[in-house]
PDBML (XML) file of the C-alpha atoms, coordinates in Angstrom:
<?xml version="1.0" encoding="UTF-8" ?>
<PDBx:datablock datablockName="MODEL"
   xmlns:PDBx="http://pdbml.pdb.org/schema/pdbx-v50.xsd"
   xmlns:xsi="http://www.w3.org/2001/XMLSchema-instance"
   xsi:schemaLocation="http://pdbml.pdb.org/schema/pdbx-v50.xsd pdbx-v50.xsd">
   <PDBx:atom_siteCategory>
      <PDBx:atom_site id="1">
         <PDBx:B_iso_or_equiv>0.00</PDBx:B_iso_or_equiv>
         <PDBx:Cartn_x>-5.520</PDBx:Cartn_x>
         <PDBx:Cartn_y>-10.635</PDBx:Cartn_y>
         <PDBx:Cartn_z>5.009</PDBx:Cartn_z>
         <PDBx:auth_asym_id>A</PDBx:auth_asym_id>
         <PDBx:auth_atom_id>CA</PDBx:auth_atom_id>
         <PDBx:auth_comp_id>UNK</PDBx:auth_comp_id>
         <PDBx:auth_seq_id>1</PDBx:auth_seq_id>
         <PDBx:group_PDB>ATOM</PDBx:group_PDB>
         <PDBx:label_alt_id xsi:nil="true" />
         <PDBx:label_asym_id>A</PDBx:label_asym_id>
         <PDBx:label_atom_id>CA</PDBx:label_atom_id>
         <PDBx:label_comp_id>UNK</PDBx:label_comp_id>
         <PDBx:label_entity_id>1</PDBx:label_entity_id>
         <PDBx:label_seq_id>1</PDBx:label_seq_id>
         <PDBx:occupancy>1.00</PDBx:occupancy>
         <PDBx:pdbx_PDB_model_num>1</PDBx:pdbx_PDB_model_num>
         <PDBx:type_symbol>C</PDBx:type_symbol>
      </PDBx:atom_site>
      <PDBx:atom_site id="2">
         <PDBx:B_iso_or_equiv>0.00</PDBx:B_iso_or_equiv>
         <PDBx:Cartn_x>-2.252</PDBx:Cartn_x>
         <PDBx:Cartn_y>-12.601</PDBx:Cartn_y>
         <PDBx:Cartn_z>4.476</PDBx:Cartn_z>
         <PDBx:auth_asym_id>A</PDBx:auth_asym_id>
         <PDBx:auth_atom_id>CA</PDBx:auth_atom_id>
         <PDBx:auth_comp_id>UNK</PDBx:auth_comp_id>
         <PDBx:auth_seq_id>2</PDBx:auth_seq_id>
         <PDBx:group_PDB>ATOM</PDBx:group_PDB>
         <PDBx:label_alt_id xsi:nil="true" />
         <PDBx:label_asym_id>A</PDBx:label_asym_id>
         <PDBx:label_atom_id>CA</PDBx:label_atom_id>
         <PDBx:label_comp_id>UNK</PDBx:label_comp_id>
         <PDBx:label_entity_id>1</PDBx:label_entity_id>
         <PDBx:label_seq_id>2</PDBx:label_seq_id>
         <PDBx:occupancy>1.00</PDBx:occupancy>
         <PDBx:pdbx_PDB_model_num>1</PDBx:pdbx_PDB_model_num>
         <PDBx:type_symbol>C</PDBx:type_symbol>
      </PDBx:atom_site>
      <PDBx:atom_site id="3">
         <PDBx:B_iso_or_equiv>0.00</PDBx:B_iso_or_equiv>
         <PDBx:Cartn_x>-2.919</PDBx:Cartn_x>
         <PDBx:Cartn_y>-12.186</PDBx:Cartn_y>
         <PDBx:Cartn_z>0.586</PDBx:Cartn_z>
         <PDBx:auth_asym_id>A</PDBx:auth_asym_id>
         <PDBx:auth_atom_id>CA</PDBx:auth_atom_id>
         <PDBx:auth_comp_id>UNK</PDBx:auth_comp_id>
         <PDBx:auth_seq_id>3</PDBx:auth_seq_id>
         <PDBx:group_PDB>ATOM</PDBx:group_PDB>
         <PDBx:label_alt_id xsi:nil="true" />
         <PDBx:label_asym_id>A</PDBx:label_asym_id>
         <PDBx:label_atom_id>CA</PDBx:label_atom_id>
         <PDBx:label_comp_id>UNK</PDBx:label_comp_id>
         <PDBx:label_entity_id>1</PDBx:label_entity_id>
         <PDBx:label_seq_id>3</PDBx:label_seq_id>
         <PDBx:occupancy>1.00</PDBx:occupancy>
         <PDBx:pdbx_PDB_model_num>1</PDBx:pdbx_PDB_model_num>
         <PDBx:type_symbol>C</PDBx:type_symbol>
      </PDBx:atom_site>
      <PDBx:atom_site id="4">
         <PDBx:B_iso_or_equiv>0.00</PDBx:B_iso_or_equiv>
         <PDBx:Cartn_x>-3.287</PDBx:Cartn_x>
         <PDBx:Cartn_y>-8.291</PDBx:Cartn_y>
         <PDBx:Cartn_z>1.135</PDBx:Cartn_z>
         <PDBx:auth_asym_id>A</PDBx:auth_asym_id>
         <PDBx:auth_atom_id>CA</PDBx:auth_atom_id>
         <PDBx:auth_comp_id>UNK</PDBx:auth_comp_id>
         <PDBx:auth_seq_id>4</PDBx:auth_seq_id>
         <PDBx:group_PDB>ATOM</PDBx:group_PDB>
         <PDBx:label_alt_id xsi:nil="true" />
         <PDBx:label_asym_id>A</PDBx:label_asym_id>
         <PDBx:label_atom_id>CA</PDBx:label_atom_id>
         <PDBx:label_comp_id>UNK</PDBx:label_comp_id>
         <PDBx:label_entity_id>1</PDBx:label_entity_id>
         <PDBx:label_seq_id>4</PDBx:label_seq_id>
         <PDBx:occupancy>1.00</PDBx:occupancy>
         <PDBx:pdbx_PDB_model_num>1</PDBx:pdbx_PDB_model_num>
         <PDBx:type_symbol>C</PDBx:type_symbol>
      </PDBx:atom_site>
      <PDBx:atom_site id="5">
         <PDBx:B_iso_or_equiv>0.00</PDBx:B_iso_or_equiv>
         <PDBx:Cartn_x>-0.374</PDBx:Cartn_x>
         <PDBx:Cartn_y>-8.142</PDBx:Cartn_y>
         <PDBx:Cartn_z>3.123</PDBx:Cartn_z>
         <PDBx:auth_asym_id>A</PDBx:auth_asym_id>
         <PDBx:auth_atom_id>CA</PDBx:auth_atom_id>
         <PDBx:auth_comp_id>UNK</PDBx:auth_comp_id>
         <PDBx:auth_seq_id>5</PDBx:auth_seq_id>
         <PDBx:group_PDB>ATOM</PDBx:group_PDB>
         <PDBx:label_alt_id xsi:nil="true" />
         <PDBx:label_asym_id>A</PDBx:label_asym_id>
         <PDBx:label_atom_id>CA</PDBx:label_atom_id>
         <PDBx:label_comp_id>UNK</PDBx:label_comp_id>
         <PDBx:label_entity_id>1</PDBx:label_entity_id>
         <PDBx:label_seq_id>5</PDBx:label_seq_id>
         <PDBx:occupancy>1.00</PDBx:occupancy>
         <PDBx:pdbx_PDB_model_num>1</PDBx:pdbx_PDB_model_num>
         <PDBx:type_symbol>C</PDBx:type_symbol>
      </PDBx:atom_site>
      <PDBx:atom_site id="6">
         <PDBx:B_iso_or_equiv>0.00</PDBx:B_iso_or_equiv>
         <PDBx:Cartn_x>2.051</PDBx:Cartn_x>
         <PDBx:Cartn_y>-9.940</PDBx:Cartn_y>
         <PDBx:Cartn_z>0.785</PDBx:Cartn_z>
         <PDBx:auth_asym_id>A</PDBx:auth_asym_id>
         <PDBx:auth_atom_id>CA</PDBx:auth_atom_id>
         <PDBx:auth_comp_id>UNK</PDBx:auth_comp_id>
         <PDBx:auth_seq_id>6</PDBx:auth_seq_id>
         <PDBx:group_PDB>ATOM</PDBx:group_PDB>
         <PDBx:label_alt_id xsi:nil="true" />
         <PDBx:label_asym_id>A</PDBx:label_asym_id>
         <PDBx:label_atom_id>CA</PDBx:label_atom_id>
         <PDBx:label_comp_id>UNK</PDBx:label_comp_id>
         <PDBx:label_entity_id>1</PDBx:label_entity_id>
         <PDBx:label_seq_id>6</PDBx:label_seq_id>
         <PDBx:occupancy>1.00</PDBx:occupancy>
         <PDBx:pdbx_PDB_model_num>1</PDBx:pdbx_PDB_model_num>
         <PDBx:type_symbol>C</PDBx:type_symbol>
      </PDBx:atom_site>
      <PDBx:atom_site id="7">
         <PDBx:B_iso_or_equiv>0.00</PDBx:B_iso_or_equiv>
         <PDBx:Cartn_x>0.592</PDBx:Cartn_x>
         <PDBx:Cartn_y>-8.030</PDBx:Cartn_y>
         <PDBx:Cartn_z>-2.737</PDBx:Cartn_z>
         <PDBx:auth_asym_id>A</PDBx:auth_asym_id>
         <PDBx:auth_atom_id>CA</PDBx:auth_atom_id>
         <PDBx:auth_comp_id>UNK</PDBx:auth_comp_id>
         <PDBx:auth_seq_id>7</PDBx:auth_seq_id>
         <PDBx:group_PDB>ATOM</PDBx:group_PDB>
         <PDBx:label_alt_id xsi:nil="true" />
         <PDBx:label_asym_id>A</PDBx:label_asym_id>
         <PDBx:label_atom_id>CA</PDBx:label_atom_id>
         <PDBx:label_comp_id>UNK</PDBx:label_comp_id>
         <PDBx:label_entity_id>1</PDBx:label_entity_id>
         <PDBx:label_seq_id>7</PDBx:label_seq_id>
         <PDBx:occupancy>1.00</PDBx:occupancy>
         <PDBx:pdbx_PDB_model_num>1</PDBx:pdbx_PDB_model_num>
         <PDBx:type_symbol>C</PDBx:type_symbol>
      </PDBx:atom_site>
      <PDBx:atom_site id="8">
         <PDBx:B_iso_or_equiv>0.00</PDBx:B_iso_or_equiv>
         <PDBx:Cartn_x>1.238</PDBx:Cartn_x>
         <PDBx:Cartn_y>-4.512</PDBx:Cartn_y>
         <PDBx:Cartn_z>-0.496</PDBx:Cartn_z>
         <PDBx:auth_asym_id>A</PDBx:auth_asym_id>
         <PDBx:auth_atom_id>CA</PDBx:auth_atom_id>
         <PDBx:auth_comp_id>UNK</PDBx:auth_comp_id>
         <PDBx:auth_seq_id>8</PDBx:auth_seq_id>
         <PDBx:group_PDB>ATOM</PDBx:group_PDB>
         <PDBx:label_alt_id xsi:nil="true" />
         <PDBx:label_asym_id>A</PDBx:label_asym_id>
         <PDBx:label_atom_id>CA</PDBx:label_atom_id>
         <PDBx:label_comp_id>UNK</PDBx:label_comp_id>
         <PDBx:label_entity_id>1</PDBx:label_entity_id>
         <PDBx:label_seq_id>8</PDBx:label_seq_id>
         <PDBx:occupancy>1.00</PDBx:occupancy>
         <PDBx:pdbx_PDB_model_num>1</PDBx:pdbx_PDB_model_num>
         <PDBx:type_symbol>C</PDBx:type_symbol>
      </PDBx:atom_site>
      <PDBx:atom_site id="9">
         <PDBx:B_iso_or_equiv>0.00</PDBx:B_iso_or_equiv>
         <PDBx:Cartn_x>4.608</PDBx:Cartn_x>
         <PDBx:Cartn_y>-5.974</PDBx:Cartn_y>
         <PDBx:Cartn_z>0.145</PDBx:Cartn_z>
         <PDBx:auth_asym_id>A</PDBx:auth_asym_id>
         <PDBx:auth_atom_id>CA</PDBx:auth_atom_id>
         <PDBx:auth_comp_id>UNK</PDBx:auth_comp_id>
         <PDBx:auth_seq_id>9</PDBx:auth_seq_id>
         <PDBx:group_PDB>ATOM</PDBx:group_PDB>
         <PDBx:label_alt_id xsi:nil="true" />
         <PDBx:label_asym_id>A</PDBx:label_asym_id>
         <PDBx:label_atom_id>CA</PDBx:label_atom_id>
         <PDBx:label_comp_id>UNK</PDBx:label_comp_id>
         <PDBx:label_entity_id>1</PDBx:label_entity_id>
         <PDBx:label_seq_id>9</PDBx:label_seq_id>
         <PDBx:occupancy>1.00</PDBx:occupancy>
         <PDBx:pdbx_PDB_model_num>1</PDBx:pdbx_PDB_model_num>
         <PDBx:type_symbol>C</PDBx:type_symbol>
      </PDBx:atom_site>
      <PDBx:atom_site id="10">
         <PDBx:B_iso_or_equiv>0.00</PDBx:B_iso_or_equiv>
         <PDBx:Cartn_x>6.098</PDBx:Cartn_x>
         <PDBx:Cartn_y>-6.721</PDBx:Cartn_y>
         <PDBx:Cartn_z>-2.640</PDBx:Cartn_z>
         <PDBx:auth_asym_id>A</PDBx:auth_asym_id>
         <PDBx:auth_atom_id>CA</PDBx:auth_atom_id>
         <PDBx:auth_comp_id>UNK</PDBx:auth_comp_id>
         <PDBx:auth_seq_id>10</PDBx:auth_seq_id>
         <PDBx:group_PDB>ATOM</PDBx:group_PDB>
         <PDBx:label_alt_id xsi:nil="true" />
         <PDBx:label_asym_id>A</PDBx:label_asym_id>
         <PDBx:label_atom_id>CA</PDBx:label_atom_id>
         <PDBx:label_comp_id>UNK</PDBx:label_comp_id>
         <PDBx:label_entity_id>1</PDBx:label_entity_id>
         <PDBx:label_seq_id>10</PDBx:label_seq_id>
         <PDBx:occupancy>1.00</PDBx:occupancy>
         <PDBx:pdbx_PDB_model_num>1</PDBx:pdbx_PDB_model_num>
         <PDBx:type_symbol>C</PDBx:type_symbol>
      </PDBx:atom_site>
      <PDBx:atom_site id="11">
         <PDBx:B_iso_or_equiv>0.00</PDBx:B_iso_or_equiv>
         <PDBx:Cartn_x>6.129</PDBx:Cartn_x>
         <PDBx:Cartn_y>-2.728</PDBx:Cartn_y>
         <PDBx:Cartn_z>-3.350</PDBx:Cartn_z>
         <PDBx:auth_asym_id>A</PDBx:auth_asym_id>
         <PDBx:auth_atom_id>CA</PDBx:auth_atom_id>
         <PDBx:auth_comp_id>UNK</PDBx:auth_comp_id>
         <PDBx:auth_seq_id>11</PDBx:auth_seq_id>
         <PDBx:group_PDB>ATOM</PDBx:group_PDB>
         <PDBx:label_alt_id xsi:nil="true" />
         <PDBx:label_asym_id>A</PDBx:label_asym_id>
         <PDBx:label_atom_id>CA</PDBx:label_atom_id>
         <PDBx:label_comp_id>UNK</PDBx:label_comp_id>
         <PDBx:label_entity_id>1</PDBx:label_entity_id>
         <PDBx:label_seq_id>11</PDBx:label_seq_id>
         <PDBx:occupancy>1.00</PDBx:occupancy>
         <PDBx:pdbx_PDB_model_num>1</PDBx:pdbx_PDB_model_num>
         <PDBx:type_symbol>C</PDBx:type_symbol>
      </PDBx:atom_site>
      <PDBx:atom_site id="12">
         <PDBx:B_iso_or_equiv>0.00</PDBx:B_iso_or_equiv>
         <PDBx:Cartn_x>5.871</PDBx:Cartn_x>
         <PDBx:Cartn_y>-0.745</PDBx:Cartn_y>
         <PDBx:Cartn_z>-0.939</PDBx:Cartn_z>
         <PDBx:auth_asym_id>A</PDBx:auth_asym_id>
         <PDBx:auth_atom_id>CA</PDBx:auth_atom_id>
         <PDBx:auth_comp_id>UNK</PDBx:auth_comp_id>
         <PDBx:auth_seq_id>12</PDBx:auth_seq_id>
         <PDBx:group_PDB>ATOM</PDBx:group_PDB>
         <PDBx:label_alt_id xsi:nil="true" />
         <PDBx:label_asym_id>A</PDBx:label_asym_id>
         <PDBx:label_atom_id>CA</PDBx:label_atom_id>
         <PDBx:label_comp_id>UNK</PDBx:label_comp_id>
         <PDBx:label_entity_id>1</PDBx:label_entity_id>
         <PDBx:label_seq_id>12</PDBx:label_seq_id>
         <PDBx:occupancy>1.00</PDBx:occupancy>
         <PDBx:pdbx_PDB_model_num>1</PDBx:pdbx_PDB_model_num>
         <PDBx:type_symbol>C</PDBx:type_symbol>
      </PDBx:atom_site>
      <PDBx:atom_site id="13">
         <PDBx:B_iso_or_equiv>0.00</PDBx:B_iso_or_equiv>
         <PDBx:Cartn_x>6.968</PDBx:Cartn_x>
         <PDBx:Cartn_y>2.006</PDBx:Cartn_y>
         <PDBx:Cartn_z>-2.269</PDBx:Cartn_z>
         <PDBx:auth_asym_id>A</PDBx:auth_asym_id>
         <PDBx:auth_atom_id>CA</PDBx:auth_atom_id>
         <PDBx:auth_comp_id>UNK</PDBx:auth_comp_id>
         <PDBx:auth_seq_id>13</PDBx:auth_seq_id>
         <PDBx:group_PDB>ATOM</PDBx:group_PDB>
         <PDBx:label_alt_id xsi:nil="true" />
         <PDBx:label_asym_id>A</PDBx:label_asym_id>
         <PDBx:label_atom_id>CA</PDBx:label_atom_id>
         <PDBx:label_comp_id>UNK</PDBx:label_comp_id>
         <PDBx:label_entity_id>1</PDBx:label_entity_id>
         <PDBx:label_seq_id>13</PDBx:label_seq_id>
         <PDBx:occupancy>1.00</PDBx:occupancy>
         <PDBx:pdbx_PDB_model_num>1</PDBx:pdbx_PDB_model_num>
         <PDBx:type_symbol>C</PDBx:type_symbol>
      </PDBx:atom_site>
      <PDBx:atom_site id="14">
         <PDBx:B_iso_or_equiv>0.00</PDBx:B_iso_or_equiv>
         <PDBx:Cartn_x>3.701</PDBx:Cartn_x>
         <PDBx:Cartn_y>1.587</PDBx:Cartn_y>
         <PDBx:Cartn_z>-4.748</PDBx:Cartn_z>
         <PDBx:auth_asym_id>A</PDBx:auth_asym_id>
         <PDBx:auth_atom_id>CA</PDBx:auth_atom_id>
         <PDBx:auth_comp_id>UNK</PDBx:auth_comp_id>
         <PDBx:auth_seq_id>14</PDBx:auth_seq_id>
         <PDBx:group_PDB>ATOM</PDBx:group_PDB>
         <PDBx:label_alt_id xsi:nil="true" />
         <PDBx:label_asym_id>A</PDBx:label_asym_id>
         <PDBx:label_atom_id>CA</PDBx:label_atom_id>
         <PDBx:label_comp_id>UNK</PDBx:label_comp_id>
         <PDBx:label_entity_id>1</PDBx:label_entity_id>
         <PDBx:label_seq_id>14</PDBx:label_seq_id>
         <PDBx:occupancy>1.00</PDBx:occupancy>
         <PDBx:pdbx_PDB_model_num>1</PDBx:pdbx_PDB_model_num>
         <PDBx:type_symbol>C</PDBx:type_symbol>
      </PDBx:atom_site>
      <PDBx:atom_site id="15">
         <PDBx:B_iso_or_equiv>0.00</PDBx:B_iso_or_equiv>
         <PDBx:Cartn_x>1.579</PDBx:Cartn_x>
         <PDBx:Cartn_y>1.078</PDBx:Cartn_y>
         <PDBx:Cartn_z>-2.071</PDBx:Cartn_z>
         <PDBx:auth_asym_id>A</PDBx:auth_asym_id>
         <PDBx:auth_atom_id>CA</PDBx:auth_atom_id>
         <PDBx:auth_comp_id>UNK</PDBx:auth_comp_id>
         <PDBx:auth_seq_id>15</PDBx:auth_seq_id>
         <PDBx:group_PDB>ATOM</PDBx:group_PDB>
         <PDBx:label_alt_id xsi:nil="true" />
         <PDBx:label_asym_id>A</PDBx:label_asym_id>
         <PDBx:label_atom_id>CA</PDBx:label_atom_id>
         <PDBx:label_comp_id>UNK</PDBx:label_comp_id>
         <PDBx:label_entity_id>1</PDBx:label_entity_id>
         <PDBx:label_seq_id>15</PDBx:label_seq_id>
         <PDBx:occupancy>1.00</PDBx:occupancy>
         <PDBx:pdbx_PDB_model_num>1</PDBx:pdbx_PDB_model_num>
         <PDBx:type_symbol>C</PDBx:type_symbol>
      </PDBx:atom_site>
      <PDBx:atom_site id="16">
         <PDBx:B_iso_or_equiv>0.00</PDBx:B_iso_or_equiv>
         <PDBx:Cartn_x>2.700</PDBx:Cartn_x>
         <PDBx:Cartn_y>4.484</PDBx:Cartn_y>
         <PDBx:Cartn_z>0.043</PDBx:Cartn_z>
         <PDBx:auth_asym_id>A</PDBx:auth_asym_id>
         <PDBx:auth_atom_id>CA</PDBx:auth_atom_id>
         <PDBx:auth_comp_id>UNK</PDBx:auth_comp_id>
         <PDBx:auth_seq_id>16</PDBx:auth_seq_id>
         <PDBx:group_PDB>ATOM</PDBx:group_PDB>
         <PDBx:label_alt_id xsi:nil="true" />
         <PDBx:label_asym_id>A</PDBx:label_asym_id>
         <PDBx:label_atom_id>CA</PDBx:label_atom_id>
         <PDBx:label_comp_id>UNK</PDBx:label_comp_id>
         <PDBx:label_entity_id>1</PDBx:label_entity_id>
         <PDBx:label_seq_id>16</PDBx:label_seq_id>
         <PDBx:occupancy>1.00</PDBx:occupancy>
         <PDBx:pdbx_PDB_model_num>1</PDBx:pdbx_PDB_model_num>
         <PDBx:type_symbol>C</PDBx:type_symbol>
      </PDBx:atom_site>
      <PDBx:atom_site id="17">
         <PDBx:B_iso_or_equiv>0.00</PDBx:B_iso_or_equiv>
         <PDBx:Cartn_x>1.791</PDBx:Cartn_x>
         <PDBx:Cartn_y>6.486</PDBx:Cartn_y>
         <PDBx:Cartn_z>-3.022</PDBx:Cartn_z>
         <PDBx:auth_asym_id>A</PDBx:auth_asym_id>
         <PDBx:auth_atom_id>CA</PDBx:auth_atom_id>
         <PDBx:auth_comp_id>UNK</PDBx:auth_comp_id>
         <PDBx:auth_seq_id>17</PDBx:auth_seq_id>
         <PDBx:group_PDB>ATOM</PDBx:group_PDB>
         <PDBx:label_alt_id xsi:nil="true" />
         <PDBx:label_asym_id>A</PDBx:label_asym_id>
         <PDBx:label_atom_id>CA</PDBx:label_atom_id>
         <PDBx:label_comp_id>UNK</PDBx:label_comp_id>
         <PDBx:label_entity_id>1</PDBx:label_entity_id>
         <PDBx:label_seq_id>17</PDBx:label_seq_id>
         <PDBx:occupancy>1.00</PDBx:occupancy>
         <PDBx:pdbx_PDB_model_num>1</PDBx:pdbx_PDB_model_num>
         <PDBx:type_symbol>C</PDBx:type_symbol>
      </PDBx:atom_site>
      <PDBx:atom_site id="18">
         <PDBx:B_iso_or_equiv>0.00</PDBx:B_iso_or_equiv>
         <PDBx:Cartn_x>-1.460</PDBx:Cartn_x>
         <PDBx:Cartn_y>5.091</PDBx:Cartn_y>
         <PDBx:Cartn_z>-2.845</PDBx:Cartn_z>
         <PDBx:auth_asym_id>A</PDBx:auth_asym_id>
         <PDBx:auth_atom_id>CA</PDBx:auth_atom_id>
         <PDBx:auth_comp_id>UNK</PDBx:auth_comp_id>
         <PDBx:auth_seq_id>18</PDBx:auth_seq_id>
         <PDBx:group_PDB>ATOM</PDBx:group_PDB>
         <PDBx:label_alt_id xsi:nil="true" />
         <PDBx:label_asym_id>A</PDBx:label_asym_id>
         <PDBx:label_atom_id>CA</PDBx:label_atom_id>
         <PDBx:label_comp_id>UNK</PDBx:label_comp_id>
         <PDBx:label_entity_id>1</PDBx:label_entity_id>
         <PDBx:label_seq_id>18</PDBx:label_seq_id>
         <PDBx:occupancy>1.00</PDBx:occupancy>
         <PDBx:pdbx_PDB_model_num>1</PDBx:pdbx_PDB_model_num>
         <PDBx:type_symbol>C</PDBx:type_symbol>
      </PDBx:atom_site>
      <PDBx:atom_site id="19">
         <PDBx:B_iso_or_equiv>0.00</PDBx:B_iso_or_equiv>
         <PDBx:Cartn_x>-1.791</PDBx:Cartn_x>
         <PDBx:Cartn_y>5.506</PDBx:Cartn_y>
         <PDBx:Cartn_z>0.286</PDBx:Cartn_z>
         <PDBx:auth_asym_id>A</PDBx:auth_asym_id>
         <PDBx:auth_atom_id>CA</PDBx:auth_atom_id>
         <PDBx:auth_comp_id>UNK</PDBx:auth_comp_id>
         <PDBx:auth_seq_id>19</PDBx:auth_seq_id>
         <PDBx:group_PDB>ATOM</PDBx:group_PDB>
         <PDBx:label_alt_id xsi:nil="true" />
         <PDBx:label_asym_id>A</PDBx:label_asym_id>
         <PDBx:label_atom_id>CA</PDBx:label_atom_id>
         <PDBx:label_comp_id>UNK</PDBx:label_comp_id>
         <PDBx:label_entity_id>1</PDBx:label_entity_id>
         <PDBx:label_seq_id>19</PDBx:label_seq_id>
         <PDBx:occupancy>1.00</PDBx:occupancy>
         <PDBx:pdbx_PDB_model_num>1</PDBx:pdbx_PDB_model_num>
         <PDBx:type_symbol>C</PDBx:type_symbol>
      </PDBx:atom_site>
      <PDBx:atom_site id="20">
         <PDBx:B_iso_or_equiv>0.00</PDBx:B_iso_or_equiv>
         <PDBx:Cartn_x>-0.974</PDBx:Cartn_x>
         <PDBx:Cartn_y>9.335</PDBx:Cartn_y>
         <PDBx:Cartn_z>-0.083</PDBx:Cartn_z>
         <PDBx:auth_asym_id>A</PDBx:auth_asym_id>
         <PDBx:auth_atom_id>CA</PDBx:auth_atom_id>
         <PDBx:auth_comp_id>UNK</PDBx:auth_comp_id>
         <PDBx:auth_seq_id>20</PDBx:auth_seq_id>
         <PDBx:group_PDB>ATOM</PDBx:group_PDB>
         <PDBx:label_alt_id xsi:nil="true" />
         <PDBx:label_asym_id>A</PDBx:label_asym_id>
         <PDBx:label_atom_id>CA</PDBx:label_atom_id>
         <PDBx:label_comp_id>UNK</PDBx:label_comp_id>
         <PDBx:label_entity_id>1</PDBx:label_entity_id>
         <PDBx:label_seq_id>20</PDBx:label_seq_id>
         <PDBx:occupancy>1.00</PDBx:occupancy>
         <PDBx:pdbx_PDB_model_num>1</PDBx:pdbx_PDB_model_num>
         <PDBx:type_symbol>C</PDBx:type_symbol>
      </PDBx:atom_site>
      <PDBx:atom_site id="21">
         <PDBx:B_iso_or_equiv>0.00</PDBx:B_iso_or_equiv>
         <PDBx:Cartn_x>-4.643</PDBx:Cartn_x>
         <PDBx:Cartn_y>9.574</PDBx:Cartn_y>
         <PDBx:Cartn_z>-2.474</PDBx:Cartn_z>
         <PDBx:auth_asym_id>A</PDBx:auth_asym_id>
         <PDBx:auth_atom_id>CA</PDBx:auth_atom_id>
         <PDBx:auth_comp_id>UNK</PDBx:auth_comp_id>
         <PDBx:auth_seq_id>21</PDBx:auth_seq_id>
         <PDBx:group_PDB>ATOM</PDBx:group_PDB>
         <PDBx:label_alt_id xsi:nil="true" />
         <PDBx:label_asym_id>A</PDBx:label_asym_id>
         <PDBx:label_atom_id>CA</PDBx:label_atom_id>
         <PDBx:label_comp_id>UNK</PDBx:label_comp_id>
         <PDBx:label_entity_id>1</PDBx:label_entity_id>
         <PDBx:label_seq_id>21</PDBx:label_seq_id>
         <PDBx:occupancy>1.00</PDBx:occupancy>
         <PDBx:pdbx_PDB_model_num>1</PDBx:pdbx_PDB_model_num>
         <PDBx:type_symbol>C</PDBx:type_symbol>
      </PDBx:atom_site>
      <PDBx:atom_site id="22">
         <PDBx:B_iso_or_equiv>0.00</PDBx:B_iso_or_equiv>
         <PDBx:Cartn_x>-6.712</PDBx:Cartn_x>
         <PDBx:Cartn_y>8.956</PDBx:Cartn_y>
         <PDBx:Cartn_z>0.546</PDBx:Cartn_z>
         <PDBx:auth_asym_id>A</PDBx:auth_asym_id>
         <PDBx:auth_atom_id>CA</PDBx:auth_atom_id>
         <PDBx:auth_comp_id>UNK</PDBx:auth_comp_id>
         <PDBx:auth_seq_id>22</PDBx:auth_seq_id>
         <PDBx:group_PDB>ATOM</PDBx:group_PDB>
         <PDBx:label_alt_id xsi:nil="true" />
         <PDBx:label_asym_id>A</PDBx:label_asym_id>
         <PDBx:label_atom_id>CA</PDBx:label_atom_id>
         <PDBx:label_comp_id>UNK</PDBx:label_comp_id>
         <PDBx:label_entity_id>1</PDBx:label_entity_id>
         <PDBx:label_seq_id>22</PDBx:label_seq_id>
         <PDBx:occupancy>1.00</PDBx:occupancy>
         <PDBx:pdbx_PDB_model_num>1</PDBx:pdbx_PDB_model_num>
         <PDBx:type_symbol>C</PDBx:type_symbol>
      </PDBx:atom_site>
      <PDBx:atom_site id="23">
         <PDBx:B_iso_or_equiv>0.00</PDBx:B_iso_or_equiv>
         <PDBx:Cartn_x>-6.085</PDBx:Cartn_x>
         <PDBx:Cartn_y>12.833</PDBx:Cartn_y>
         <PDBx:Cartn_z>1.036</PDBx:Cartn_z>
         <PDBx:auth_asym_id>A</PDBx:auth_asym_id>
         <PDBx:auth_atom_id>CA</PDBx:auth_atom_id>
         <PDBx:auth_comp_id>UNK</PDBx:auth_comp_id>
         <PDBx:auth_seq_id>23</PDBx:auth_seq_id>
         <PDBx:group_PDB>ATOM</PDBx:group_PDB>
         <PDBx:label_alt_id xsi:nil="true" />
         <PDBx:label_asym_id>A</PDBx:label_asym_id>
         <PDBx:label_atom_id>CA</PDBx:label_atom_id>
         <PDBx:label_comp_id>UNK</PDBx:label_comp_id>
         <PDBx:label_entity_id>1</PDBx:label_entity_id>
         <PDBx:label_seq_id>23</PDBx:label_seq_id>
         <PDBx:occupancy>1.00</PDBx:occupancy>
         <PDBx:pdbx_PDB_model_num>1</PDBx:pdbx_PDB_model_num>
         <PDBx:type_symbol>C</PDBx:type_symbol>
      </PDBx:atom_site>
      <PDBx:atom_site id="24">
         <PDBx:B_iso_or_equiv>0.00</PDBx:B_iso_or_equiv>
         <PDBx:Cartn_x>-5.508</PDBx:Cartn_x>
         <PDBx:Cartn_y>11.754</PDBx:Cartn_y>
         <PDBx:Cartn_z>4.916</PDBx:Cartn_z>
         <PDBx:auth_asym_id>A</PDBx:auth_asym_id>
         <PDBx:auth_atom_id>CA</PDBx:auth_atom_id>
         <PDBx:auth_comp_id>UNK</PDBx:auth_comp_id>
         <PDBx:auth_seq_id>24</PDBx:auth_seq_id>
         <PDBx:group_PDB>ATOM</PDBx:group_PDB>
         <PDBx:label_alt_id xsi:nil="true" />
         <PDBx:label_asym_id>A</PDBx:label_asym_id>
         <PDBx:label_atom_id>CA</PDBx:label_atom_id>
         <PDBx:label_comp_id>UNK</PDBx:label_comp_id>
         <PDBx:label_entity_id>1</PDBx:label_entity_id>
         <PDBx:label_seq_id>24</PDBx:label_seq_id>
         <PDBx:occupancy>1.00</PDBx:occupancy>
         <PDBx:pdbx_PDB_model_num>1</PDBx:pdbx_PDB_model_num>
         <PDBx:type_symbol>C</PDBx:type_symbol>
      </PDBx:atom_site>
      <PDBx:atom_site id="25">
         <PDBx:B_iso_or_equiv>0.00</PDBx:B_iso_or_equiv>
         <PDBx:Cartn_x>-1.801</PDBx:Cartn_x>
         <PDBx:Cartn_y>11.814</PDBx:Cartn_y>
         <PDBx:Cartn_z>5.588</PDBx:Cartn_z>
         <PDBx:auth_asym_id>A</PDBx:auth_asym_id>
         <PDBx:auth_atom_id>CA</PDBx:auth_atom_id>
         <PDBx:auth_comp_id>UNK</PDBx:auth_comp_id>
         <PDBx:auth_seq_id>25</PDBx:auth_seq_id>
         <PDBx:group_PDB>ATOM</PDBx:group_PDB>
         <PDBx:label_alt_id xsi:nil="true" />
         <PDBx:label_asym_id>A</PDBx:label_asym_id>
         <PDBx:label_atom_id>CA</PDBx:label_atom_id>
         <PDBx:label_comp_id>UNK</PDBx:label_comp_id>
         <PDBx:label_entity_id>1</PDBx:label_entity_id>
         <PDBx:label_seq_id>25</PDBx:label_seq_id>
         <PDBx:occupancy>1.00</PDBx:occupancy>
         <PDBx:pdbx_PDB_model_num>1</PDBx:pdbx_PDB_model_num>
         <PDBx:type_symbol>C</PDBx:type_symbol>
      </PDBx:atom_site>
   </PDBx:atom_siteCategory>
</PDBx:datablock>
């Protein structure tokens, strides 16, 4: 969880986009 949290972190930015391919929000 800690590992997922910190490779997430280090772009965020990265990580909202995909997050925005789910099709949810």
């Amino acid at each position: 969880f800690i590992f997922s949290a910190v490779t997430k972190a280090l772009d965020l930015h990265a990580f909202a986009v995909q997050v925005s391919y789910y099709g949810v929000v």
